[in-house]
C-alpha atoms as a PDB file:
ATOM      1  CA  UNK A   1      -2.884  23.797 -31.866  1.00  0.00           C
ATOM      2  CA  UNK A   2      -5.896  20.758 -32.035  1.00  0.00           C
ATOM      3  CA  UNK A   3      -3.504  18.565 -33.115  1.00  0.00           C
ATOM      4  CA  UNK A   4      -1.008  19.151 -30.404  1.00  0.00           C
ATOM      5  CA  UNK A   5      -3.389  19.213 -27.949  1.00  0.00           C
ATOM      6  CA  UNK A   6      -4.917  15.749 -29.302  1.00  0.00           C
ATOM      7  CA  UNK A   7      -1.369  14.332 -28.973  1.00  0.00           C
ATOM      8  CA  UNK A   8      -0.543  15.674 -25.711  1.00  0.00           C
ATOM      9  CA  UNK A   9      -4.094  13.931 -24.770  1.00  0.00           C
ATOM     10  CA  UNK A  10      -3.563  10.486 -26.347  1.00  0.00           C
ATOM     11  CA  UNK A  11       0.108  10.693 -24.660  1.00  0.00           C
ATOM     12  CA  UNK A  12      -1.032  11.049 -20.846  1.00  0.00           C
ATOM     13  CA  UNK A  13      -3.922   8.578 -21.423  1.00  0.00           C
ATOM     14  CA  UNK A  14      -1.347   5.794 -22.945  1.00  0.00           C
ATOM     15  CA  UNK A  15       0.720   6.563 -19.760  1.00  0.00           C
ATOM     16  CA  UNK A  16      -2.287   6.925 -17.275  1.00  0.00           C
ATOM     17  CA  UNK A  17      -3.648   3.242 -18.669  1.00  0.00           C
ATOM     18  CA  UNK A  18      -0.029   1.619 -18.447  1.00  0.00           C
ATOM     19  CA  UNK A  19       0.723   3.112 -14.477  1.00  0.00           C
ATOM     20  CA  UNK A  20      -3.595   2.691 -13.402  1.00  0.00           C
ATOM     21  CA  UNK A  21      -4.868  -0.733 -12.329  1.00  0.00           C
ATOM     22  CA  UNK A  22      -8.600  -0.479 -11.855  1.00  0.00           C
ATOM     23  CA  UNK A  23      -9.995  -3.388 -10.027  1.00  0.00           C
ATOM     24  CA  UNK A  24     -13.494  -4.678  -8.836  1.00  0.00           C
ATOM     25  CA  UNK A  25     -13.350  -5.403  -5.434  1.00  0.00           C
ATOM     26  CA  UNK A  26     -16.919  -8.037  -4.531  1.00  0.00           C
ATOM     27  CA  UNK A  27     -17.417  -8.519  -1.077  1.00  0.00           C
ATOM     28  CA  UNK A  28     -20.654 -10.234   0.293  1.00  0.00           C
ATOM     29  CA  UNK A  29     -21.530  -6.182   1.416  1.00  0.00           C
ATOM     30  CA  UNK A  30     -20.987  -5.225  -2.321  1.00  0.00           C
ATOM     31  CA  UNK A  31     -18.687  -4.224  -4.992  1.00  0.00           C
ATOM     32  CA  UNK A  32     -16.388  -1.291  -5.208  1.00  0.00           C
ATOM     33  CA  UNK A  33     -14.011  -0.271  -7.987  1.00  0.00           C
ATOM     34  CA  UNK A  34     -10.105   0.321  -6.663  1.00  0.00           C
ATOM     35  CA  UNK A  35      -7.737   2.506  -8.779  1.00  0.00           C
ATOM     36  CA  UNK A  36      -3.977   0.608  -8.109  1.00  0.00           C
ATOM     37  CA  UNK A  37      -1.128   1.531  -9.190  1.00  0.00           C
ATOM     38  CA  UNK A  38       1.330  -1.192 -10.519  1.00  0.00           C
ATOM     39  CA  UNK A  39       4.067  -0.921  -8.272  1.00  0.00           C
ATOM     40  CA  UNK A  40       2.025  -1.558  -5.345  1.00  0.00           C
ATOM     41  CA  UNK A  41       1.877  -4.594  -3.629  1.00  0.00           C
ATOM     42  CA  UNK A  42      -1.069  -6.947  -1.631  1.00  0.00           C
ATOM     43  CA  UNK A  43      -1.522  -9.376   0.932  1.00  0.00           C
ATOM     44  CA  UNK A  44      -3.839 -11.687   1.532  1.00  0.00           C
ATOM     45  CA  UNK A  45      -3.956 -12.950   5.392  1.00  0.00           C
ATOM     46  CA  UNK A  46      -6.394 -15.752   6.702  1.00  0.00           C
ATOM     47  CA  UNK A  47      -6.561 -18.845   9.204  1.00  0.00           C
ATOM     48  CA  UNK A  48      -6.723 -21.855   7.820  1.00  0.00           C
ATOM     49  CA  UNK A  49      -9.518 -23.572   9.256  1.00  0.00           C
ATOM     50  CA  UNK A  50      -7.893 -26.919   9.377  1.00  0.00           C
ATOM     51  CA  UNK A  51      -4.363 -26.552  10.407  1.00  0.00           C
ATOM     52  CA  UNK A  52      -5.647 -23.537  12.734  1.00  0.00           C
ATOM     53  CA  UNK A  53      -2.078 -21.517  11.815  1.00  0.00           C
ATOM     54  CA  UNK A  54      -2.433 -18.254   9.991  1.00  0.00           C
ATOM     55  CA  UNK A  55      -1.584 -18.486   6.219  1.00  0.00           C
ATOM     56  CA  UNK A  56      -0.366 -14.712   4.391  1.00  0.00           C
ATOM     57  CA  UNK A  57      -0.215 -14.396   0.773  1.00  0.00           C
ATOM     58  CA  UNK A  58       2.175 -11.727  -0.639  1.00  0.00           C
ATOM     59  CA  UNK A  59       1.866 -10.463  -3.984  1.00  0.00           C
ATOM     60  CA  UNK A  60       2.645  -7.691  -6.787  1.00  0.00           C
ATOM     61  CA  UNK A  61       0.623  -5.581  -8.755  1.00  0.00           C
ATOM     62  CA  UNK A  62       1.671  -5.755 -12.208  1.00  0.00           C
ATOM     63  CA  UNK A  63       0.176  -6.478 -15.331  1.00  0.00           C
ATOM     64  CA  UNK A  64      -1.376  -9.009 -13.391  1.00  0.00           C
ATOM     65  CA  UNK A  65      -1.732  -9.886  -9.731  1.00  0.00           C
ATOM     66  CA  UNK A  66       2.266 -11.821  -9.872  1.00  0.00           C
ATOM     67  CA  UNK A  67       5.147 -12.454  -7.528  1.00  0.00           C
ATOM     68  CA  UNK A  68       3.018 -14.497  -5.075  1.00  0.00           C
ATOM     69  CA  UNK A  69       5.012 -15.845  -1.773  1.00  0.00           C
ATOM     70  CA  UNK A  70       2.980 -17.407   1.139  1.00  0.00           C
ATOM     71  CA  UNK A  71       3.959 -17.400   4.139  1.00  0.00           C
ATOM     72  CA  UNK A  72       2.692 -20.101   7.111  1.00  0.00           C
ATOM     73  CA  UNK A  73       4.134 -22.725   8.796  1.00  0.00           C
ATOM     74  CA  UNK A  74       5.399 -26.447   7.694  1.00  0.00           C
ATOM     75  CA  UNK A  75       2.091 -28.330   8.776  1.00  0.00           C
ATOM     76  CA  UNK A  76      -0.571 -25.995   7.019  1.00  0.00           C
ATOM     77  CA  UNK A  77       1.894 -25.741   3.674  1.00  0.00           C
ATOM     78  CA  UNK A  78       2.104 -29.721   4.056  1.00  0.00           C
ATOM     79  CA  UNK A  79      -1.944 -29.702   4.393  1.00  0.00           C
ATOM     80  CA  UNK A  80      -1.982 -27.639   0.575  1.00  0.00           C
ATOM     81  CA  UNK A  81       0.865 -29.892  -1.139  1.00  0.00           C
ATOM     82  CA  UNK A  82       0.870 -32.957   0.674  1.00  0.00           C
ATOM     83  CA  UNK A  83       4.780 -32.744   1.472  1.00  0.00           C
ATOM     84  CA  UNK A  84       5.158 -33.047  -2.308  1.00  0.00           C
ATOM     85  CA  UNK A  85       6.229 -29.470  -3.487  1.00  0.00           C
ATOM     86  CA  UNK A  86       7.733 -26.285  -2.266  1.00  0.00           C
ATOM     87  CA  UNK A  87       4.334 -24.129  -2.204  1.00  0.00           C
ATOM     88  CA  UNK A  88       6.244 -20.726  -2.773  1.00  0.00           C
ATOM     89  CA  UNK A  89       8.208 -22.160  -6.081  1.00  0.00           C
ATOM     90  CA  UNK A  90       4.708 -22.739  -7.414  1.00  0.00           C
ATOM     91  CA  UNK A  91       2.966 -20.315  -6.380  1.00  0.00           C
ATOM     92  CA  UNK A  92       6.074 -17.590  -7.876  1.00  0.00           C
ATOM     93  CA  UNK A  93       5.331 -18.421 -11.041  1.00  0.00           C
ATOM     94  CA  UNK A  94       1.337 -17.691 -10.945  1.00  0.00           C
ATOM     95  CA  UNK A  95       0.196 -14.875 -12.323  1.00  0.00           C
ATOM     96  CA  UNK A  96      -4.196 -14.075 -12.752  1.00  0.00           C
ATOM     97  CA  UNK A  97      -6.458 -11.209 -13.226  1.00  0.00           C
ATOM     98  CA  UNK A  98      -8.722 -12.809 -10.823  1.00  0.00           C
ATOM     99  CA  UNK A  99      -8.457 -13.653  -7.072  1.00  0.00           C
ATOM    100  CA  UNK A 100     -10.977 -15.190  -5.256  1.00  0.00           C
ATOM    101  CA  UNK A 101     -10.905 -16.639  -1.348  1.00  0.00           C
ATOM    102  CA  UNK A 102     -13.511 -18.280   1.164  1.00  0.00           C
ATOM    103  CA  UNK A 103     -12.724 -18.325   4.835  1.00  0.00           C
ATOM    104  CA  UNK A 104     -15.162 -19.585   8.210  1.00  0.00           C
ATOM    105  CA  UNK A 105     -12.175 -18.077   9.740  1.00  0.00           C
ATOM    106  CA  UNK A 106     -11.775 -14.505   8.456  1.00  0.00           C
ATOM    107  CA  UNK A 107      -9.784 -12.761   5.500  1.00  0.00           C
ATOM    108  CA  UNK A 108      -8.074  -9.245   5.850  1.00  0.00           C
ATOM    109  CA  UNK A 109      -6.771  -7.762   2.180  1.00  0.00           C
ATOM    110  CA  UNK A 110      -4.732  -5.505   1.647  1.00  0.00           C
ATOM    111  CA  UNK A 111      -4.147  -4.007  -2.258  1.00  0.00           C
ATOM    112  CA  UNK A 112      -2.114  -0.999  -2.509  1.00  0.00           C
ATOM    113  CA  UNK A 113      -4.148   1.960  -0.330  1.00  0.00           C
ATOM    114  CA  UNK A 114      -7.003  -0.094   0.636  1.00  0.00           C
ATOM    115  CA  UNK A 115      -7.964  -2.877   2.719  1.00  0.00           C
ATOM    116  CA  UNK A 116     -10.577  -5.170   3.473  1.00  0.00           C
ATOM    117  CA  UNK A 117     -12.319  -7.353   6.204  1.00  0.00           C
ATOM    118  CA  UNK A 118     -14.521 -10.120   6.514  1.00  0.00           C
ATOM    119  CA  UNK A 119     -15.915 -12.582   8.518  1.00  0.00           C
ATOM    120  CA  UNK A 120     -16.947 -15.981   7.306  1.00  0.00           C
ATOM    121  CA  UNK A 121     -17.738 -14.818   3.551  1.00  0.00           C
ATOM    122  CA  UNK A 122     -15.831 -14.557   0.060  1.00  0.00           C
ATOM    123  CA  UNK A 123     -13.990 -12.128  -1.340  1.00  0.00           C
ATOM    124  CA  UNK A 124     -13.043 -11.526  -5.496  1.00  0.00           C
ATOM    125  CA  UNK A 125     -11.084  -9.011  -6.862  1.00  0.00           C
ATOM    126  CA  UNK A 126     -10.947  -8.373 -10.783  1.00  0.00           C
ATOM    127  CA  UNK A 127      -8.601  -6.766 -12.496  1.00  0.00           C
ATOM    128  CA  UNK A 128     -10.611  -4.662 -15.594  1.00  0.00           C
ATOM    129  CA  UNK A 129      -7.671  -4.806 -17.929  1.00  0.00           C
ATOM    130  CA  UNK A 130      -4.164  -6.660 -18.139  1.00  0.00           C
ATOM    131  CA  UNK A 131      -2.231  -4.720 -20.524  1.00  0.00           C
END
């Protein structure tokens, strides 16, 4: 019976640590630990304070934050790439535990069942493991 019971355990914790994401979430107000799942999704959302045109950032929650599409219009994507590149065929092929954004303007994030604002201030979310 122990040693059912042990395998049973070690079974649902393998699956519970490949379907949980935790994350740190530090805002300028603190930190707070999220528990994502990785089929959810994100978005990042902001005004560039150049261009003055709003700028969203898509993304997956995977092994890693992944899958990233932006969406804004031609003069703020020329402003990142200089006319050079296509910003989303970059950007698609980024993957990072780690995201981290500054705005004067304002940020609004969204990951999975949570969301965040702020107001001229930084944001960083963490992902505690990338398995």
């Amino acid at each position: 019976m122990t040693k059912r019971y042990l395998l049973i355990t070690a079974t649902v914790l393998v699956g519970l640590l490949l379907i949980l994401k935790p994350a740190v979430v530090k805002l300028e107000s603190g930190t707070r630990l999220l528990v994502l799942l990785r089929w959810q999704s994100g978005k990042i959302q902001f005004v560039n304070s150049v261009t003055e045109k709003p700028v969203s950032i898509h993304f997956q929650i995977g092994g890693l934050f992944q899958q990233f599409t932006v969406l804004t219009d031609e003069t703020t994507e020329s402003y990142y790439t200089n006319g050079v590149y296509s910003m989303n065929e970059a950007v698609s092929r980024e993957s990072t535990n780690t995201l981290k954004f500054c705005s004067i303007k304002g940020i609004s994030l969204t990951l999975g069942f949570y969301s965040f604002s702020l107001r001229d201030g930084c944001l960083e979310v963490n992902l505690l493991w990338t398995i």
